[in-house]
C-alpha atoms as a PDB file:
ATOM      1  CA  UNK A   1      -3.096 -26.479  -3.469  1.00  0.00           C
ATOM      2  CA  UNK A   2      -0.519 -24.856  -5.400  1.00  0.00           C
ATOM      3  CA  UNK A   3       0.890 -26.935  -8.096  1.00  0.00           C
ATOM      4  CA  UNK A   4       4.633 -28.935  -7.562  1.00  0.00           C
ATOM      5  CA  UNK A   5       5.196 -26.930 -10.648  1.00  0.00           C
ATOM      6  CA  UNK A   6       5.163 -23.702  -9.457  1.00  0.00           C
ATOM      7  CA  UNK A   7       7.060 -24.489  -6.267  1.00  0.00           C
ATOM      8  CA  UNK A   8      10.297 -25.088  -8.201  1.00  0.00           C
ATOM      9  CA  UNK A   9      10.788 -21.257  -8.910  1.00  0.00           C
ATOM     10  CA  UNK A  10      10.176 -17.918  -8.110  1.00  0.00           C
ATOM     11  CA  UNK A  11       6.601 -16.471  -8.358  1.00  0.00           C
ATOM     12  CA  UNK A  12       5.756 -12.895  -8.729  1.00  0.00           C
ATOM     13  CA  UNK A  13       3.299 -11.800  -5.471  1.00  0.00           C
ATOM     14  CA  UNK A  14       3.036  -8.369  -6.712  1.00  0.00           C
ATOM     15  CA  UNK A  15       3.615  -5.860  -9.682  1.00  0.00           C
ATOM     16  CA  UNK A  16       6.290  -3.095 -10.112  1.00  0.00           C
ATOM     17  CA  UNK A  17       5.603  -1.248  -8.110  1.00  0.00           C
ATOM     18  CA  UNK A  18       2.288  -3.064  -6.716  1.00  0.00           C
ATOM     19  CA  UNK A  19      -1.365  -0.813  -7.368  1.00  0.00           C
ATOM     20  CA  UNK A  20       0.703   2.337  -8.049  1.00  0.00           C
ATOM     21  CA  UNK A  21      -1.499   3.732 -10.571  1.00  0.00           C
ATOM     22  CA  UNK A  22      -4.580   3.248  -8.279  1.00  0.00           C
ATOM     23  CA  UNK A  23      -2.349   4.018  -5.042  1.00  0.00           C
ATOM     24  CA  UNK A  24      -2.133   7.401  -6.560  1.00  0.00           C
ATOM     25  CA  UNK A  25      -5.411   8.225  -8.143  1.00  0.00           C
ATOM     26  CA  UNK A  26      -7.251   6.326  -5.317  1.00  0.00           C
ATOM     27  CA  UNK A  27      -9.189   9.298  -3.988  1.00  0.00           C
ATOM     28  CA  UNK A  28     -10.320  11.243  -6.404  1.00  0.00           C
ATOM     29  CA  UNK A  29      -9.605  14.496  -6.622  1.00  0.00           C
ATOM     30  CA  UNK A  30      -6.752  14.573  -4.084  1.00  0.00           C
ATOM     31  CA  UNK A  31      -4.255  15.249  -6.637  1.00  0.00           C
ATOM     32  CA  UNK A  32      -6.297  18.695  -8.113  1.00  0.00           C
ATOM     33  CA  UNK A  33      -7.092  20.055  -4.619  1.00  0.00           C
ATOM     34  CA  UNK A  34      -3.028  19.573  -4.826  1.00  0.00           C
ATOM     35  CA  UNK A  35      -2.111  21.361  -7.855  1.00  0.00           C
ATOM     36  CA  UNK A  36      -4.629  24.322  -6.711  1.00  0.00           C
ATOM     37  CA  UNK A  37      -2.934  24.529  -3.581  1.00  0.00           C
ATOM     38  CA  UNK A  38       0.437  25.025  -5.510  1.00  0.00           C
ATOM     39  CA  UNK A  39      -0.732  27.010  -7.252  1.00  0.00           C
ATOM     40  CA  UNK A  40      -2.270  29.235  -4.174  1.00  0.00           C
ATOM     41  CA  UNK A  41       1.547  29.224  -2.562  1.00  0.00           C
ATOM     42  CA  UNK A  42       3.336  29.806  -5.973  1.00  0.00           C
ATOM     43  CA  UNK A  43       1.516  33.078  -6.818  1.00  0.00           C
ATOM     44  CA  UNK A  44       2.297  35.509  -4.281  1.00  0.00           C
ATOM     45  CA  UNK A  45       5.841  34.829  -4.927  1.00  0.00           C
ATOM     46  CA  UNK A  46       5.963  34.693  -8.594  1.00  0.00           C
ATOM     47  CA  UNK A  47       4.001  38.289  -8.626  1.00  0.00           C
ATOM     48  CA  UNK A  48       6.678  39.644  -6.831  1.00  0.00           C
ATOM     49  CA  UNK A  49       8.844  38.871  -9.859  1.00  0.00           C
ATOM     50  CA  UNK A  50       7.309  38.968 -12.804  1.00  0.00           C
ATOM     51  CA  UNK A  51       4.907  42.124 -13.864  1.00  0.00           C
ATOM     52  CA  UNK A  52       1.943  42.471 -16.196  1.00  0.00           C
ATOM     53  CA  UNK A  53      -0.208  39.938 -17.800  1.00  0.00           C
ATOM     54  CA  UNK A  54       2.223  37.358 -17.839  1.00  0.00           C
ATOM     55  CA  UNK A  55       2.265  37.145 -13.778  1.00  0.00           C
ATOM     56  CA  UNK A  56      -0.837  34.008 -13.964  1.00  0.00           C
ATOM     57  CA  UNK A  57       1.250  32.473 -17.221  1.00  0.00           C
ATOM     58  CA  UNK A  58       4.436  32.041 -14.895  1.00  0.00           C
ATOM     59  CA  UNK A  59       2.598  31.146 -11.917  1.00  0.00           C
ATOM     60  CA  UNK A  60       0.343  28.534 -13.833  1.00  0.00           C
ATOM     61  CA  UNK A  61       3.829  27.420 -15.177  1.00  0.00           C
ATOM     62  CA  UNK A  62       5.663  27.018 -12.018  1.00  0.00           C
ATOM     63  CA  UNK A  63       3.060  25.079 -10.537  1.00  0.00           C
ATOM     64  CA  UNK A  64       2.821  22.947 -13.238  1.00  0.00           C
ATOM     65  CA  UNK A  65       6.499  22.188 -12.669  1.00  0.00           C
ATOM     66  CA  UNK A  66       6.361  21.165  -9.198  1.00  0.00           C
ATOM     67  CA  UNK A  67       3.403  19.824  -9.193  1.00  0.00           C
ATOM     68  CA  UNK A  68       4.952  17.634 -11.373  1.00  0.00           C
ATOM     69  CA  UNK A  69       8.162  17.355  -9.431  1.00  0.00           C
ATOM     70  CA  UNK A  70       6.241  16.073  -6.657  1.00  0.00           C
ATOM     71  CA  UNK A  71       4.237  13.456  -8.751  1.00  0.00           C
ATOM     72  CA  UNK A  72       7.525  12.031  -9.623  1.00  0.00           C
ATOM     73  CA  UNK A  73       9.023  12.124  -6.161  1.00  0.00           C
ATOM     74  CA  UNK A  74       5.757   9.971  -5.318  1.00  0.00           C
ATOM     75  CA  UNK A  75       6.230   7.281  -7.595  1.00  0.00           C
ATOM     76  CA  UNK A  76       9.912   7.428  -6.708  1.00  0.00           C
ATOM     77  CA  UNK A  77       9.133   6.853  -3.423  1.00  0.00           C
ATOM     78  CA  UNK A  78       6.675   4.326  -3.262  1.00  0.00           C
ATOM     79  CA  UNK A  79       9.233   2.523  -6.097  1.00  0.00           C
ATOM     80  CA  UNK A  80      11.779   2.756  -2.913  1.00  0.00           C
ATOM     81  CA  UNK A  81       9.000   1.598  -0.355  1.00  0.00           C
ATOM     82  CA  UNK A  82       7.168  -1.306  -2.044  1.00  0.00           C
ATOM     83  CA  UNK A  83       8.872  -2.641  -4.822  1.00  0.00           C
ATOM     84  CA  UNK A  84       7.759  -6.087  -6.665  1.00  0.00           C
ATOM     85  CA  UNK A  85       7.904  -8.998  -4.604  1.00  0.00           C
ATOM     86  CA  UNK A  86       8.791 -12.823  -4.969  1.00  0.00           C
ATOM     87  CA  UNK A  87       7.839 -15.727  -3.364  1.00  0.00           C
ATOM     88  CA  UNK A  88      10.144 -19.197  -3.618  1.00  0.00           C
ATOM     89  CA  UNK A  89       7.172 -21.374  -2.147  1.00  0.00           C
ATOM     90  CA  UNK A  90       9.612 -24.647  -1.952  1.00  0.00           C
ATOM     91  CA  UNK A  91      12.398 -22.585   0.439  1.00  0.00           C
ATOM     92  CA  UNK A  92       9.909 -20.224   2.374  1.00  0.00           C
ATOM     93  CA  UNK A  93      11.390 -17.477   1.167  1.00  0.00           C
ATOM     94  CA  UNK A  94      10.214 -13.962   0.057  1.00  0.00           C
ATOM     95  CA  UNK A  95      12.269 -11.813  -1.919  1.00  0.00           C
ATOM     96  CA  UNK A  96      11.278  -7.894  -2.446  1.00  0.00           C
ATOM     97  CA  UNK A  97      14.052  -4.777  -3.228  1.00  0.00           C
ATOM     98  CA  UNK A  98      17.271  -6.713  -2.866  1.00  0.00           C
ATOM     99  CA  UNK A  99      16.251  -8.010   0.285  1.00  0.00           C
ATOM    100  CA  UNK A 100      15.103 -11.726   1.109  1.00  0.00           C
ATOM    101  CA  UNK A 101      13.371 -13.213   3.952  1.00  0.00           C
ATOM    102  CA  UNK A 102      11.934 -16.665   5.451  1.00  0.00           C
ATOM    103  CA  UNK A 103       8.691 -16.725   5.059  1.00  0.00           C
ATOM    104  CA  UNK A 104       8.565 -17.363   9.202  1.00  0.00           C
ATOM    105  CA  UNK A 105      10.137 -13.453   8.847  1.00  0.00           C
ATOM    106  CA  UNK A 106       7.488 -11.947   8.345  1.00  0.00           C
ATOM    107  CA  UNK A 107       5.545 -10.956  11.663  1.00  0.00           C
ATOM    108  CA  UNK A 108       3.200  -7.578  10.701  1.00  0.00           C
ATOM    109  CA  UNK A 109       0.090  -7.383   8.768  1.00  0.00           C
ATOM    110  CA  UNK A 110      -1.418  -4.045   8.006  1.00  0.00           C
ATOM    111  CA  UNK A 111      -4.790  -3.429   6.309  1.00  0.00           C
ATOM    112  CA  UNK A 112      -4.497  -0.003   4.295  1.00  0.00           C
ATOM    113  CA  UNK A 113      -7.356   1.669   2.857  1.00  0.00           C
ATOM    114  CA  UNK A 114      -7.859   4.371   0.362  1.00  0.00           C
ATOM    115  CA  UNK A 115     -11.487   5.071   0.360  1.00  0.00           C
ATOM    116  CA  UNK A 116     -14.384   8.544  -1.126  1.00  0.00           C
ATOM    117  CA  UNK A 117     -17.609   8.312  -1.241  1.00  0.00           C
ATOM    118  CA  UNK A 118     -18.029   5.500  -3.899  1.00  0.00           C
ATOM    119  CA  UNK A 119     -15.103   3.493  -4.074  1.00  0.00           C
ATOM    120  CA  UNK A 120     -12.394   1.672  -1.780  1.00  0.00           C
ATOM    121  CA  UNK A 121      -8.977   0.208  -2.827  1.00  0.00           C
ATOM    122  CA  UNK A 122      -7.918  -2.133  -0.351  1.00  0.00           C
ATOM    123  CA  UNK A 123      -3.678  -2.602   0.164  1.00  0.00           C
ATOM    124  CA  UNK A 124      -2.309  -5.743   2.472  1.00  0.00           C
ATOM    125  CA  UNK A 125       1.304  -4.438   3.966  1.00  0.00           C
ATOM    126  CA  UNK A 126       3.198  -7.390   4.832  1.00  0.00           C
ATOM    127  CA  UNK A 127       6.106  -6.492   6.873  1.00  0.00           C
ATOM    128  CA  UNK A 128       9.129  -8.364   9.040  1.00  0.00           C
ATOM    129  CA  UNK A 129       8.271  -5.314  11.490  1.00  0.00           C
ATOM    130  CA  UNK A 130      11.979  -3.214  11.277  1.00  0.00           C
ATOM    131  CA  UNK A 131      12.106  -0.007  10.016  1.00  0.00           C
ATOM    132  CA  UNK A 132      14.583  -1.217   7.374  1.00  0.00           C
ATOM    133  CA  UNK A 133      13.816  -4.765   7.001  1.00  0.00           C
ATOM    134  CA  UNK A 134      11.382  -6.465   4.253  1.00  0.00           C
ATOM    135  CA  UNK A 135       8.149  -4.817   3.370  1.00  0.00           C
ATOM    136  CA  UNK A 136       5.005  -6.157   0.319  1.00  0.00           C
ATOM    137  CA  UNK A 137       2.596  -4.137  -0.591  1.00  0.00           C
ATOM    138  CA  UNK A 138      -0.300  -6.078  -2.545  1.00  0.00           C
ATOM    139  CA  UNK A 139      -3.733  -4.824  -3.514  1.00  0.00           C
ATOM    140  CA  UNK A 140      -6.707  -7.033  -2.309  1.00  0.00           C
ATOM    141  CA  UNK A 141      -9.020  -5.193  -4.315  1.00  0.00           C
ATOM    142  CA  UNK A 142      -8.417  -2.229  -6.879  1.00  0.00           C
ATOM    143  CA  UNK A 143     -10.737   1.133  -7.344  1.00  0.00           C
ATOM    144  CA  UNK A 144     -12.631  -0.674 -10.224  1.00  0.00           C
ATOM    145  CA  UNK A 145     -14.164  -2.875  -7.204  1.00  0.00           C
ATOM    146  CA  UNK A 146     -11.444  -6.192  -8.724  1.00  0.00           C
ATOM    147  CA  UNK A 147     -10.096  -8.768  -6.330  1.00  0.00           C
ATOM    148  CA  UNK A 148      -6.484 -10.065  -5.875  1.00  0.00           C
ATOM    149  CA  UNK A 149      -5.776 -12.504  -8.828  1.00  0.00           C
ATOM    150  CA  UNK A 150      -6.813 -15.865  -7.347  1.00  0.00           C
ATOM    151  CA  UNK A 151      -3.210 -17.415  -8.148  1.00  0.00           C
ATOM    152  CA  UNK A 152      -1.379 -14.638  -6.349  1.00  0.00           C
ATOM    153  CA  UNK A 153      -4.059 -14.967  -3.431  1.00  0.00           C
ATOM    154  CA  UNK A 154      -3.276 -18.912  -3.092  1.00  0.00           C
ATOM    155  CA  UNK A 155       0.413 -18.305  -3.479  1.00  0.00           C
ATOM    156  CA  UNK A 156      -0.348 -14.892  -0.682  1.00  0.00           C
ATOM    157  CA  UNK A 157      -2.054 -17.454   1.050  1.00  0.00           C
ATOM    158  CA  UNK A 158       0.282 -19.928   1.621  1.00  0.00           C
ATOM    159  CA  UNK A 159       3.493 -16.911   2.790  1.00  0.00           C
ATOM    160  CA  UNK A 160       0.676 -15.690   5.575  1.00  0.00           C
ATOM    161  CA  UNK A 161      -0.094 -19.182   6.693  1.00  0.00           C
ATOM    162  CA  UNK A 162       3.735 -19.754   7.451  1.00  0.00           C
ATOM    163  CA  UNK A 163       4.045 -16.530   8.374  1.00  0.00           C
ATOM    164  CA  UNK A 164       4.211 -15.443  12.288  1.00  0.00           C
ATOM    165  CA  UNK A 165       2.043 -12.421  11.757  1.00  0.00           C
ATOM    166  CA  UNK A 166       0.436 -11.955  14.890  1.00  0.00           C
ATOM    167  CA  UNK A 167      -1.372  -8.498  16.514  1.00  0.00           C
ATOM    168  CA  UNK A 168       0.827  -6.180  18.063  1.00  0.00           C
ATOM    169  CA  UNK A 169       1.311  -6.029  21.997  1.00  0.00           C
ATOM    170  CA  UNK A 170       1.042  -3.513  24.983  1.00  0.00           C
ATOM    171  CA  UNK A 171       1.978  -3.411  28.550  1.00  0.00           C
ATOM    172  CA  UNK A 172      -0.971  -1.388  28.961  1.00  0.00           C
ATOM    173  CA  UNK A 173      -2.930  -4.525  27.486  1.00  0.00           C
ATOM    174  CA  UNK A 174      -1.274  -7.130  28.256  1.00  0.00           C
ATOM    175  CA  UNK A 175      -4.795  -9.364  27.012  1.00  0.00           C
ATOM    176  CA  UNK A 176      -4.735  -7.743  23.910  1.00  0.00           C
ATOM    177  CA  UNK A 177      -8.327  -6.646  24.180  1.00  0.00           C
ATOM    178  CA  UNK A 178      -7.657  -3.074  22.551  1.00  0.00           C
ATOM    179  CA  UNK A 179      -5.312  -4.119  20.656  1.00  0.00           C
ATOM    180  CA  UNK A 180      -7.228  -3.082  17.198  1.00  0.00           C
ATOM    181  CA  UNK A 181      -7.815   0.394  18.639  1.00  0.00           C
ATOM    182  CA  UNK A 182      -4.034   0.687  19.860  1.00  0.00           C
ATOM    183  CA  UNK A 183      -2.678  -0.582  16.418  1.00  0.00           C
ATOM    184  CA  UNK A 184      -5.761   0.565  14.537  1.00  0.00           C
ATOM    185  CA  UNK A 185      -3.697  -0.428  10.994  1.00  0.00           C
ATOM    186  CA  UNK A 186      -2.802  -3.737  12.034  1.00  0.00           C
ATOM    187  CA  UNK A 187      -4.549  -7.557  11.218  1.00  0.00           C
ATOM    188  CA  UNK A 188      -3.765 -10.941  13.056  1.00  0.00           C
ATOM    189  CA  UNK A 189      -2.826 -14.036  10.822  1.00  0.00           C
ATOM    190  CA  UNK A 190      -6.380 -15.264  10.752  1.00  0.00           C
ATOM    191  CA  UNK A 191      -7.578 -12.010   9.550  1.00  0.00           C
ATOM    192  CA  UNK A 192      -5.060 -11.465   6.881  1.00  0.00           C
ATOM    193  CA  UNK A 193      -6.022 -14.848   5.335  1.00  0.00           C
ATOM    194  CA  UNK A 194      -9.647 -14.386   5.367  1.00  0.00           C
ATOM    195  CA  UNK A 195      -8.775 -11.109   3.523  1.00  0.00           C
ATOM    196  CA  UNK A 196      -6.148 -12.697   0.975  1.00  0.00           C
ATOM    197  CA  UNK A 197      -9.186 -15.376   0.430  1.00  0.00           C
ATOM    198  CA  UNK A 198     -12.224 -13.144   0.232  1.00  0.00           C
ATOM    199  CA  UNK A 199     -11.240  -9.651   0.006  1.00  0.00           C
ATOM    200  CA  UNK A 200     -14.284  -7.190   0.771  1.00  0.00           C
ATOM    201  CA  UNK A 201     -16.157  -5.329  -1.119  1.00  0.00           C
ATOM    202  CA  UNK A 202     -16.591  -1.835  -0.718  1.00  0.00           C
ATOM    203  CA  UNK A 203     -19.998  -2.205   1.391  1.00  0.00           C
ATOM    204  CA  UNK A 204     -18.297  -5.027   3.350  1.00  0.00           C
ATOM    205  CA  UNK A 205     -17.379  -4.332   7.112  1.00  0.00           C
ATOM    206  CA  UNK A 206     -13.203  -4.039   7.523  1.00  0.00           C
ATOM    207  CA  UNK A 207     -11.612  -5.983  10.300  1.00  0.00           C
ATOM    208  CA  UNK A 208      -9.970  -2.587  11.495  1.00  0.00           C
ATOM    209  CA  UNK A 209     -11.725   0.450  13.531  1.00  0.00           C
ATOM    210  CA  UNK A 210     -13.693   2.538  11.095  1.00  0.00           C
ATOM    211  CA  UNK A 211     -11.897   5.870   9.443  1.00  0.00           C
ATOM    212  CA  UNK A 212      -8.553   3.737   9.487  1.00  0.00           C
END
């Protein structure tokens, strides 16, 4: 039960911007293979430019640079994409990046997962299903193995249960039977609560085809 306390304001459901720290260094080694493949583009070019032994200095330099450049277009981005989200528990309402919604809005669930060998961050994409309308990003479980904090998973909770998040539809399967293979990303209501509740741990089974 969340407190009559709580449900007099506006509670935070996620961080600024939510997991971006671990959305970004989530598989290791991504970012290096990267920069090496930068730098593996940048050198031809720069060689034609500069001579002698300062041709590597210049290319290590300009790869640096966008490399950089490109981290910071990332953040940027997922700033712009996911920013930090609100919940008004008394109105139903959910409130992310200027934009506010009912919580009876929101109608798409999406498990994302950022998985190597070792460790799996876990990402719940909440959605009113336009390409421009609302969209919450919030991080079941982070790359240190740490669950949702359990008052943003009761106050998570309660937007999903008066939510009408459902599984996508076909007309090639019109029972929904395939429907996790032809919306591999996507979870029904039941399954995004028993994920907000009890997210799983990295040798836990996901509720989406494996590889998604």
């Amino acid at each position: 039960m969340v407190s009559p306390e709580a449900r007099t304001e506006w509670v935070q459901l996620t961080g600024q911007p939510p997991g971006l720290q671990s959305l970004i260094v989530g598989i290791p080694g991504a970012w290096l293979i990267g920069a090496l493949v930068i730098l593996h583009l940048a050198r031809p070019v720069i060689f034609l430019w500069v001579a002698g032994p300062w041709r590597w200095l210049a290319t290590i330099a300009t790869a640096v640079v966008l490399f950089t450049l490109i981290a910071a277009a990332t953040v940027l981005y997922l700033r712009v994409r996911y920013p930090s989200a609100l919940a008004d528990l008394a109105g139903h309402r959910i409130r992310a990046g200027g934009k506010t919604a009912d919580f009876s809005d929101l109608t798409t669930a999406r498990l994302l997962v950022s998985a190597s060998k070792t460790r799996r961050l876990l990402y719940l994409e909440l959605s009113t299903g336009q390409p421009r309308g609302l969209r919450v990003l919030v991080m079941l479980r982070d790359r240190q193995g740490r669950p949702i904090d359990p008052a943003a998973a009761v106050h998570l909770g309660e937007v999903i249960g008066s939510s009408r998040i459902a599984m996508p539809d076909s007309p090639d399967d019109p029972s929904g039977r395939f429907a996790h293979y032809n919306f591999p990303n996507n979870v029904s209501k039941e399954e995004a609560l028993a994920l907000v509740a009890d997210p799983p741990r990295f040798t836990d089974a996901l509720p989406i085809p494996p590889g998604k």
